[in-house]
Protein backbone atom coordinates (compact mmCIF):
# COMPACT_ATOMS: atom_id res chain seq x y z
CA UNK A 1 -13.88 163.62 -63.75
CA UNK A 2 -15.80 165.54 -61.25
CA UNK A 3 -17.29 169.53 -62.64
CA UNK A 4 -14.69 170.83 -60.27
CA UNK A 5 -11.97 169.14 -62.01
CA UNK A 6 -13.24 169.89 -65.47
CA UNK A 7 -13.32 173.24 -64.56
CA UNK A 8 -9.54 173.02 -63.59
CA UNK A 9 -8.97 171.35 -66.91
CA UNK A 10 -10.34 174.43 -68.46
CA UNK A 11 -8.75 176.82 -66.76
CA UNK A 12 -5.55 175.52 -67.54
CA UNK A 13 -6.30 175.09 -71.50
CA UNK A 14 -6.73 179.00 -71.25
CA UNK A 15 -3.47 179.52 -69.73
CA UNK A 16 -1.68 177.40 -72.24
CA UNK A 17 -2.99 179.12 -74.81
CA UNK A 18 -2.34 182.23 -73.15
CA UNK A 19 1.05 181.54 -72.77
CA UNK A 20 1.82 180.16 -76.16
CA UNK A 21 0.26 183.74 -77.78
CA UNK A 22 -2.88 182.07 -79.49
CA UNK A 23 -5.23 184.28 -76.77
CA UNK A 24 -4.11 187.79 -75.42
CA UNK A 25 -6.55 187.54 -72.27
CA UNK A 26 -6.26 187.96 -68.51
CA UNK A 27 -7.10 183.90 -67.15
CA UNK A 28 -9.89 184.16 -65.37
CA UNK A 29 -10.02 183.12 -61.57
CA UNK A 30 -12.81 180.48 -62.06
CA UNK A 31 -14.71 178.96 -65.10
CA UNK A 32 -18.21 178.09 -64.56
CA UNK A 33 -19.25 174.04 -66.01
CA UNK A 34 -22.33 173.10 -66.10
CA UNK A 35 -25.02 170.42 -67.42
CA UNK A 36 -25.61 171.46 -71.44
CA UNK A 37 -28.16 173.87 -72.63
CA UNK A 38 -30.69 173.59 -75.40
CA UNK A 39 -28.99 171.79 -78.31
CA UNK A 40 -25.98 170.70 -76.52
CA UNK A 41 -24.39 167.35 -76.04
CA UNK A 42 -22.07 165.33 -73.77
CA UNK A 43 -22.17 165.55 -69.94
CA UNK A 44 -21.53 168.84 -69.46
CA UNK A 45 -20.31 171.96 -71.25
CA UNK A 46 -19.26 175.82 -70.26
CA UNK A 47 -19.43 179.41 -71.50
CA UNK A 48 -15.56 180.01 -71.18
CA UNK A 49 -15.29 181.05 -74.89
CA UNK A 50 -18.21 183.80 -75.22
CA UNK A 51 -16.90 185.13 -72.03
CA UNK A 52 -13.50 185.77 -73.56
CA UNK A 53 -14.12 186.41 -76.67
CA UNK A 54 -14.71 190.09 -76.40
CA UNK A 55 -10.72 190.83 -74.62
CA UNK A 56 -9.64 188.19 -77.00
CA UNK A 57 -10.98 190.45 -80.17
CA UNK A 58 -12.29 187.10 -81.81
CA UNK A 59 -15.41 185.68 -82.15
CA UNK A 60 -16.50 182.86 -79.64
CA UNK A 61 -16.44 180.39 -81.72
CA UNK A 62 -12.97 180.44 -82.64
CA UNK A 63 -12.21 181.15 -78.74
CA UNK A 64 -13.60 178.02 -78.50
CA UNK A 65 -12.00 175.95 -81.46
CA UNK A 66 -8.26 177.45 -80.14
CA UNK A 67 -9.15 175.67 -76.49
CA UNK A 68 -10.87 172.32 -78.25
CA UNK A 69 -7.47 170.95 -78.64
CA UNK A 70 -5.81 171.24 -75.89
CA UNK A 71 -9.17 169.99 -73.56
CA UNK A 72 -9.26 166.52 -76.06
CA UNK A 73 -5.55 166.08 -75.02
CA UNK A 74 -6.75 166.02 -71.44
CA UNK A 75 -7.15 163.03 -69.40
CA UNK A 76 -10.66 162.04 -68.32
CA UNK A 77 -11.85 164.27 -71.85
CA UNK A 78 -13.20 161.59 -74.62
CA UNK A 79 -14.62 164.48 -76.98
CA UNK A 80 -15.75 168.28 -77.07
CA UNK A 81 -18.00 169.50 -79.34
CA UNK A 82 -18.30 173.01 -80.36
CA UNK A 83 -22.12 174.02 -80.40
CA UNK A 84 -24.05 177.38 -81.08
CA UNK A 85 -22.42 180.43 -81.01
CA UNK A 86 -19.25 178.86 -79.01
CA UNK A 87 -20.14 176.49 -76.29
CA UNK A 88 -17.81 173.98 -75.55
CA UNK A 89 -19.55 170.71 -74.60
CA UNK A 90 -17.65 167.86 -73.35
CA UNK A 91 -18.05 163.84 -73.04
CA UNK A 92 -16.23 162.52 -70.39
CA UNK A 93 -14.54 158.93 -70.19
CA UNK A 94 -15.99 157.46 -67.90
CA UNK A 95 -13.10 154.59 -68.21
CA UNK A 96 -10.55 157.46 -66.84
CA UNK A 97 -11.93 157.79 -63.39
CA UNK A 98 -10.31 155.18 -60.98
CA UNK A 99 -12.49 155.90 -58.33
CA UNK A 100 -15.82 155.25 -59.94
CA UNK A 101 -13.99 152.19 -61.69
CA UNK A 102 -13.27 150.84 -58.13
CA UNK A 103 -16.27 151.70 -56.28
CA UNK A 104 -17.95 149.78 -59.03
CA UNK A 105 -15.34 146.87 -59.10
CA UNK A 106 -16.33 146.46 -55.03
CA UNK A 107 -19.94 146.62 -55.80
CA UNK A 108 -19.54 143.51 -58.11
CA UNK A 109 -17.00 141.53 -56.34
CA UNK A 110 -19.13 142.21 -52.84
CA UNK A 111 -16.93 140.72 -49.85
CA UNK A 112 -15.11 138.58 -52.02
CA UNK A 113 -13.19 142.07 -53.32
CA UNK A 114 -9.66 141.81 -52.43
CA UNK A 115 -9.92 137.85 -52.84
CA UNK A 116 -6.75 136.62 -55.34
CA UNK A 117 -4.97 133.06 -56.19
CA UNK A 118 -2.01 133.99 -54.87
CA UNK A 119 -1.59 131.35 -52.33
CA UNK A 120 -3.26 128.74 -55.06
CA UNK A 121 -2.46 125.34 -54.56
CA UNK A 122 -0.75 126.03 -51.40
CA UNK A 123 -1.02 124.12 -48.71
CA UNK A 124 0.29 125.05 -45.03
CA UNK A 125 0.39 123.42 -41.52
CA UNK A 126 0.23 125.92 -39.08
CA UNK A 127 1.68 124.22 -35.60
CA UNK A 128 0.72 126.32 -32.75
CA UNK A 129 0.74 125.66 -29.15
CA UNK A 130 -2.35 125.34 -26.74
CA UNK A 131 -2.91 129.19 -25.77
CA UNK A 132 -5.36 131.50 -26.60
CA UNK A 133 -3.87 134.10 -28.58
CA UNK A 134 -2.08 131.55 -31.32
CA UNK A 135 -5.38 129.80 -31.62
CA UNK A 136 -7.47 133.11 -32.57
CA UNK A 137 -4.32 134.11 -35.11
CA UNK A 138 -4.60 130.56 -36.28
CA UNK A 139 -8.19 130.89 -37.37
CA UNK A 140 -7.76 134.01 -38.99
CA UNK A 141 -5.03 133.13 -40.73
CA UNK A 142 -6.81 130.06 -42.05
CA UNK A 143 -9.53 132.68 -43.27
CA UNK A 144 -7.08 135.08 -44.40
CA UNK A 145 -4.83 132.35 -46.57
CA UNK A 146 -8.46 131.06 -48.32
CA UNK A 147 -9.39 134.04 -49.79
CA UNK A 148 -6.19 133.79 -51.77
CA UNK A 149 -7.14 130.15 -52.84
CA UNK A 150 -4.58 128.52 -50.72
CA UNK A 151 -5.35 126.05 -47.71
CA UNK A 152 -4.46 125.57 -44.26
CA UNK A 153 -4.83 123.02 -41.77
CA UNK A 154 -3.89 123.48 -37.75
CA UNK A 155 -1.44 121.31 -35.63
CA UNK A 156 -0.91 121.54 -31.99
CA UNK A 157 2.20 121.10 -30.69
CA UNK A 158 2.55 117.50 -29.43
CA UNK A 159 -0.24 116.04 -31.18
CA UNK A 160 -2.51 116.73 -34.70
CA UNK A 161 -6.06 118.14 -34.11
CA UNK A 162 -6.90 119.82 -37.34
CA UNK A 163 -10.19 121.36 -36.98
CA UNK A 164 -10.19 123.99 -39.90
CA UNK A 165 -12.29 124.36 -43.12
CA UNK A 166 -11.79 125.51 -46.47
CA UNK A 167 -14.62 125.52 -49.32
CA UNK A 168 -16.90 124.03 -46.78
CA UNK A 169 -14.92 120.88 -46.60
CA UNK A 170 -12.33 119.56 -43.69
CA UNK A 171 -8.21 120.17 -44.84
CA UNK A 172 -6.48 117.55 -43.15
CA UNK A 173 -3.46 117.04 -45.64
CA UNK A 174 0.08 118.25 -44.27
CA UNK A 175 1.86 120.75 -46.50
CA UNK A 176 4.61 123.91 -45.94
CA UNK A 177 5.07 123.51 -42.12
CA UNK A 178 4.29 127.46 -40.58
CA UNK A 179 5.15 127.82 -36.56
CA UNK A 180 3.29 130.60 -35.32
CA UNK A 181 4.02 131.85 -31.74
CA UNK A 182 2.49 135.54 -31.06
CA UNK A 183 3.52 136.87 -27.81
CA UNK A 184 1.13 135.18 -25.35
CA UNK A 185 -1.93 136.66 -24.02
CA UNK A 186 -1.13 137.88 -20.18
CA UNK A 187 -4.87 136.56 -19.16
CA UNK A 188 -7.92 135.49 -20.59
CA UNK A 189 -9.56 137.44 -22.92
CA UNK A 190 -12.83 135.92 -22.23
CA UNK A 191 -14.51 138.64 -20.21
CA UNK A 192 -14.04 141.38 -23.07
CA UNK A 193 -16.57 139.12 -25.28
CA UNK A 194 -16.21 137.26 -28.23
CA UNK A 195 -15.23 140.43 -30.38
CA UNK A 196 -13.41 142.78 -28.31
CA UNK A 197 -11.54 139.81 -27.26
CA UNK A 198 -10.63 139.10 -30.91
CA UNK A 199 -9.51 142.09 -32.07
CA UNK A 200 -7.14 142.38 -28.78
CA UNK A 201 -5.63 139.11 -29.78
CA UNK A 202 -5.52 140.20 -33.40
CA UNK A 203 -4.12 144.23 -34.30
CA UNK A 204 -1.40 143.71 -32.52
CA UNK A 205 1.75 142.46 -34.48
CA UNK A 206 2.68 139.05 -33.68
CA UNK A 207 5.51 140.05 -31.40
CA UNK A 208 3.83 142.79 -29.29
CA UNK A 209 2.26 141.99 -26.08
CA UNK A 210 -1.82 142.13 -26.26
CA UNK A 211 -3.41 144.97 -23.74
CA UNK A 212 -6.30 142.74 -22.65
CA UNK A 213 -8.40 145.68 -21.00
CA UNK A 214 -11.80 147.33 -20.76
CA UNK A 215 -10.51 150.21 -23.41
CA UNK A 216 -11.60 147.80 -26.22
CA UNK A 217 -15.32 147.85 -25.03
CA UNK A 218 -15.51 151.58 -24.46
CA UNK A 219 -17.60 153.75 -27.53
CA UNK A 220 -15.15 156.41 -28.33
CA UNK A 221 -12.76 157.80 -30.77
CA UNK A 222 -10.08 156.28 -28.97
CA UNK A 223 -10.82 152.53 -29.41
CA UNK A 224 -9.82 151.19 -32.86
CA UNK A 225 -12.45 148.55 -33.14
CA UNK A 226 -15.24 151.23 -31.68
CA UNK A 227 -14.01 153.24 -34.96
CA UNK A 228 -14.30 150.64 -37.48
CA UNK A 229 -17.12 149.11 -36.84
CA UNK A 230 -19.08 152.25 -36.12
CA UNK A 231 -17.38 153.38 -39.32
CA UNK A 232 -19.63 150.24 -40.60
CA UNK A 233 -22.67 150.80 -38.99
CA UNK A 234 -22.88 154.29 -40.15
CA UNK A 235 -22.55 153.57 -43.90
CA UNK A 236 -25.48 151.21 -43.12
CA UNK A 237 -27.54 153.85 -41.38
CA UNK A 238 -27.20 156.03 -44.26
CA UNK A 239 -28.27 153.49 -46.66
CA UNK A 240 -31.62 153.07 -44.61
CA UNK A 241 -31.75 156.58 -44.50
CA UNK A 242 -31.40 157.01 -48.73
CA UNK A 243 -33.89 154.55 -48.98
CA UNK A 244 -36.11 156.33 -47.14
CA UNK A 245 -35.67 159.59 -48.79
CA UNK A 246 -36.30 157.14 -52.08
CA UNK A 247 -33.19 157.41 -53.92
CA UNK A 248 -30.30 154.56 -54.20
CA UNK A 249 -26.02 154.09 -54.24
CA UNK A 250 -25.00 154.75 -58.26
CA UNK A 251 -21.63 155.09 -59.23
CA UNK A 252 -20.74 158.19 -60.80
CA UNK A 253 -19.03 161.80 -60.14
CA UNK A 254 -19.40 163.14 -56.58
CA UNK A 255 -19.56 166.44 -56.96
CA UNK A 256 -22.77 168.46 -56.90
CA UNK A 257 -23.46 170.47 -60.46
CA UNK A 258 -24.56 174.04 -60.84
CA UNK A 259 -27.67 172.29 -62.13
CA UNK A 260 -28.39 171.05 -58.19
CA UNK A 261 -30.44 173.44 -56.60
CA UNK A 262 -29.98 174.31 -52.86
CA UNK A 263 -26.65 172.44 -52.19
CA UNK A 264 -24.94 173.45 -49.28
CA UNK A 265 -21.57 174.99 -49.87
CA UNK A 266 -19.61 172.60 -47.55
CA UNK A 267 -21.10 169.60 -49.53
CA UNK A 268 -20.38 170.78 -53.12
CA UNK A 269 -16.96 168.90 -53.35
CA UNK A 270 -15.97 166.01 -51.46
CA UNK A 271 -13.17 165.53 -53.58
CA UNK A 272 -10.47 165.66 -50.91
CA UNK A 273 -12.40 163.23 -48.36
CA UNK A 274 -12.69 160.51 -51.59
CA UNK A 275 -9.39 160.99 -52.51
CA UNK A 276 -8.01 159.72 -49.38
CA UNK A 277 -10.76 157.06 -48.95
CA UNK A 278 -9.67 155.83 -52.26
CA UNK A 279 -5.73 155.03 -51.59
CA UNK A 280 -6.95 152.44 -48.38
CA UNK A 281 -10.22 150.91 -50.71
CA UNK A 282 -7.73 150.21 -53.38
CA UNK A 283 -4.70 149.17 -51.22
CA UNK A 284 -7.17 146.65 -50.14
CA UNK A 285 -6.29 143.15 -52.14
CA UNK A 286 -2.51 143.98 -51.48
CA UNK A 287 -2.85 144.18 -47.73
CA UNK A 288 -5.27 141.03 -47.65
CA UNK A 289 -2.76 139.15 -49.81
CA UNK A 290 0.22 140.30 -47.25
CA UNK A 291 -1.76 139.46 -44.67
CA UNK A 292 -2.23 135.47 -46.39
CA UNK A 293 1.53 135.53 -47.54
CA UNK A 294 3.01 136.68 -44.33
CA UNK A 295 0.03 134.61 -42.25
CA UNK A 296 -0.54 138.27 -39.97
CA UNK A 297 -3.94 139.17 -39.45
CA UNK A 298 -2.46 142.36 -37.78
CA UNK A 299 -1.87 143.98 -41.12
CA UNK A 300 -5.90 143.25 -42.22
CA UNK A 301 -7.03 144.92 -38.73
CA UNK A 302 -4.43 147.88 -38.94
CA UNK A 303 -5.35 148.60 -42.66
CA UNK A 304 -8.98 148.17 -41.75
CA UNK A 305 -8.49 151.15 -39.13
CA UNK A 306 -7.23 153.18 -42.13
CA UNK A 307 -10.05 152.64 -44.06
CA UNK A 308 -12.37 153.85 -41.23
CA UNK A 309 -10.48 156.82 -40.37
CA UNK A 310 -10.66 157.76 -43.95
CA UNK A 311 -14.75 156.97 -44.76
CA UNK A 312 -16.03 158.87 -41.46
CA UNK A 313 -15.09 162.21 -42.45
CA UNK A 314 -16.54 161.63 -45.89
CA UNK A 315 -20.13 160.42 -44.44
CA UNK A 316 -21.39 163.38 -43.65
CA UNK A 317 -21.74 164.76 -47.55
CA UNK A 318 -23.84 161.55 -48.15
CA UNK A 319 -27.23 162.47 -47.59
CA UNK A 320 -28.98 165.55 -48.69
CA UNK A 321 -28.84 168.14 -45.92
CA UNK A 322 -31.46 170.68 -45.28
CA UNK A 323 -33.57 171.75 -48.48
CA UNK A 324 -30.95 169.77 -50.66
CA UNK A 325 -32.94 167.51 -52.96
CA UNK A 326 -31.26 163.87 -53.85
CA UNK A 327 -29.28 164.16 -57.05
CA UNK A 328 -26.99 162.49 -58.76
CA UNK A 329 -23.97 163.27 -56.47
CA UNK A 330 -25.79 161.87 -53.89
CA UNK A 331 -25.76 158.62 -55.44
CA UNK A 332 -22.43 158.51 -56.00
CA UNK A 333 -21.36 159.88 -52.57
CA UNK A 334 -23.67 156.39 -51.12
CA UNK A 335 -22.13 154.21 -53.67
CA UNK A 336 -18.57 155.02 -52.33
CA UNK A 337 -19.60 154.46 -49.00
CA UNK A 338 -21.22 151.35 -49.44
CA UNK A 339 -17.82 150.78 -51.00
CA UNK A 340 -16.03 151.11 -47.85
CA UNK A 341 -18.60 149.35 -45.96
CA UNK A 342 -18.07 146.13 -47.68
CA UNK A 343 -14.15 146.46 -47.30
CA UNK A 344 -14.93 146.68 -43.68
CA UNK A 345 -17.42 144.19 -43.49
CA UNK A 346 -15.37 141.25 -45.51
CA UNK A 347 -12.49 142.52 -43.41
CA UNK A 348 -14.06 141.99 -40.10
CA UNK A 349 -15.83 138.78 -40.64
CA UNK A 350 -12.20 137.40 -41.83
CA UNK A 351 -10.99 138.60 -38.40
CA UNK A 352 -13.79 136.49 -36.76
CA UNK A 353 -15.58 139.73 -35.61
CA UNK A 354 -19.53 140.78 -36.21
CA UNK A 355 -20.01 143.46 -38.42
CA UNK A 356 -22.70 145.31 -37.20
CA UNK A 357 -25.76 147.32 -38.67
CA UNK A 358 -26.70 149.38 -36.22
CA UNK A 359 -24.43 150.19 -33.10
């Protein structure tokens, strides 16, 4: 739970209580939460009670014990203590925020997040014929089908020639027989390079004809595979550039506190750009188990898309800006884009396509 959203949490304790006649007091519009004073506990606390306490006609302290309730009810709340005159400190559980429990998860797993047994034991014999565009799908779909402990072998129409790997060892054994026939390439893909060439094989579906053109090489905001793997490259700039200003990724709220001196406004809370960065990180393992199940590497390219239209927007609250001085927030900002740099790079290098650090 960020400060912003504990401060909601407050708010809205007041206005229960409000409503069901415990406190006769006009809600105020915003309730300050901060890190604790001088003999207080938990993560952070606030003031709300000593403020109301006078139009309430009760002492602060049992301002505070009326709200206590209703704020331990609240999700993301493990405990509030009363303290001093009528402080309300608060610990938070940490367990109740999804999005530090996934950034976390990623930062474990590494590029092996997203990787399942769903396909375990499986074996499948993908038959393709000799053209381009069904032998790329067929390699990523080999890739895709192993990180979900299955294994797949390749036969060409009219005669075996298996050259696929899984676990570092050749899969030559027959299993569930898979045709796959994308739409045909309408010429070679060569000239575009070894990764624009790919991905025009790859993000389209199966049954739409590939655009093999120079629009995949070109650096702008219209070229998919410009996007995500500048999307990449840009996390990995800004974790050069933390390390430089001497601080490192941390897991934790993203938010700036009133304790964090010269924080620029627009940077206080990020909570709308995580938000929908958090939807496409955890989507993740579903789409790359689709993408084994349903052998389409156009669903792990499409999603990956997603996940670099939603981190870009969120990158620039990463690093401290102007006088801003690396806190905590910070940290946490890196750590979730770090996140979404390893979805991007596992993604790509599934696809067959560099991931790179600078670009």
């Amino acid at each position: 739970m960020t400060p912003v959203e504990l401060s909601r949490t407050v708010l809205h304790a007041v206005r229960c209580a409000v409503d069901e006649g415990q406190l006769s007091v006009v809600v105020p519009e915003r309730v300050v939460v901060s890190e604790p004073g001088a003999g207080g506990c938990g993560e952070y606390a606030t003031n709300v009670a000593l403020q109301l306490a006078r139009a309430a006609g009760k002492p602060p302290h049992t301002v505070a014990e009326i709200l206590r309730p209703r704020l331990i009810a609240a999700d993301g709340i493990e405990d509030v203590v009363v303290t001093g005159p009528g402080f309300l400190n608060f610990r938070l559980d940490r367990r109740a925020d999804p999005l530090q429990d996934l950034v976390r998860e990623i930062r474990g797993q590494g590029r092996r997040y997203g990787h399942g047994d769903a396909l375990a034991g499986q074996v499948l014999t993908l038959r393709v014929p000799y053209e381009v565009r069904a032998e790329v799908v067929a390699d990523a779909v080999v890739r895709i089908v192993a990180t979900q402990g299955g294994r797949a072998t390749v036969e060409h129409r009219g005669g075996r020639a298996t050259v696929q790997h899984h676990g570092g060892r050749a899969a030559v054994e027959h299993g569930e027989l898979v045709d796959l026939r994308p739409v045909p390439a309408p010429e070679d893909p060569a000239p575009l390079g070894p990764d624009a060439a790919r991905w025009a094989l790859l993000h389209p579906a199966p049954h739409d004809r590939p655009r093999i053109t120079a629009d995949h090489l070109v650096q702008r905001e219209g070229n998919p595979l410009f996007r995500v793997r500048y999307a990449h490259a840009r996390v990995r700039s800004l974790g050069r550039g933390a390390a430089r200003l001497g601080f490192a990724a941390e897991p934790g709220p993203l938010d700036a506190t009133e304790a964090d001196t010269a924080v620029t406004p627009a940077c206080r809370a990020p909570t709308l750009q995580a938000a929908a960065l958090h939807t496409p990180l955890s989507d993740y393992p579903r789409i790359l188990t689709a993408a084994a199940t349903h052998r389409a590497p156009d669903r792990l390219a499409r999603h990956l898309v997603t996940v670099a239209d939603a981190v870009l927007p969120f990158l620039t609250c990463v690093l401290p800006i102007g006088e801003e001085k690396p806190s905590a927030a910070h940290r946490a900002r890196l750590a979730l884009a770090e996140a979404a740099g390893t979805v991007l790079a596992g993604g790509l290098s599934l696809l067959g396509i560099d991931a790179p650090e600078h670009l």
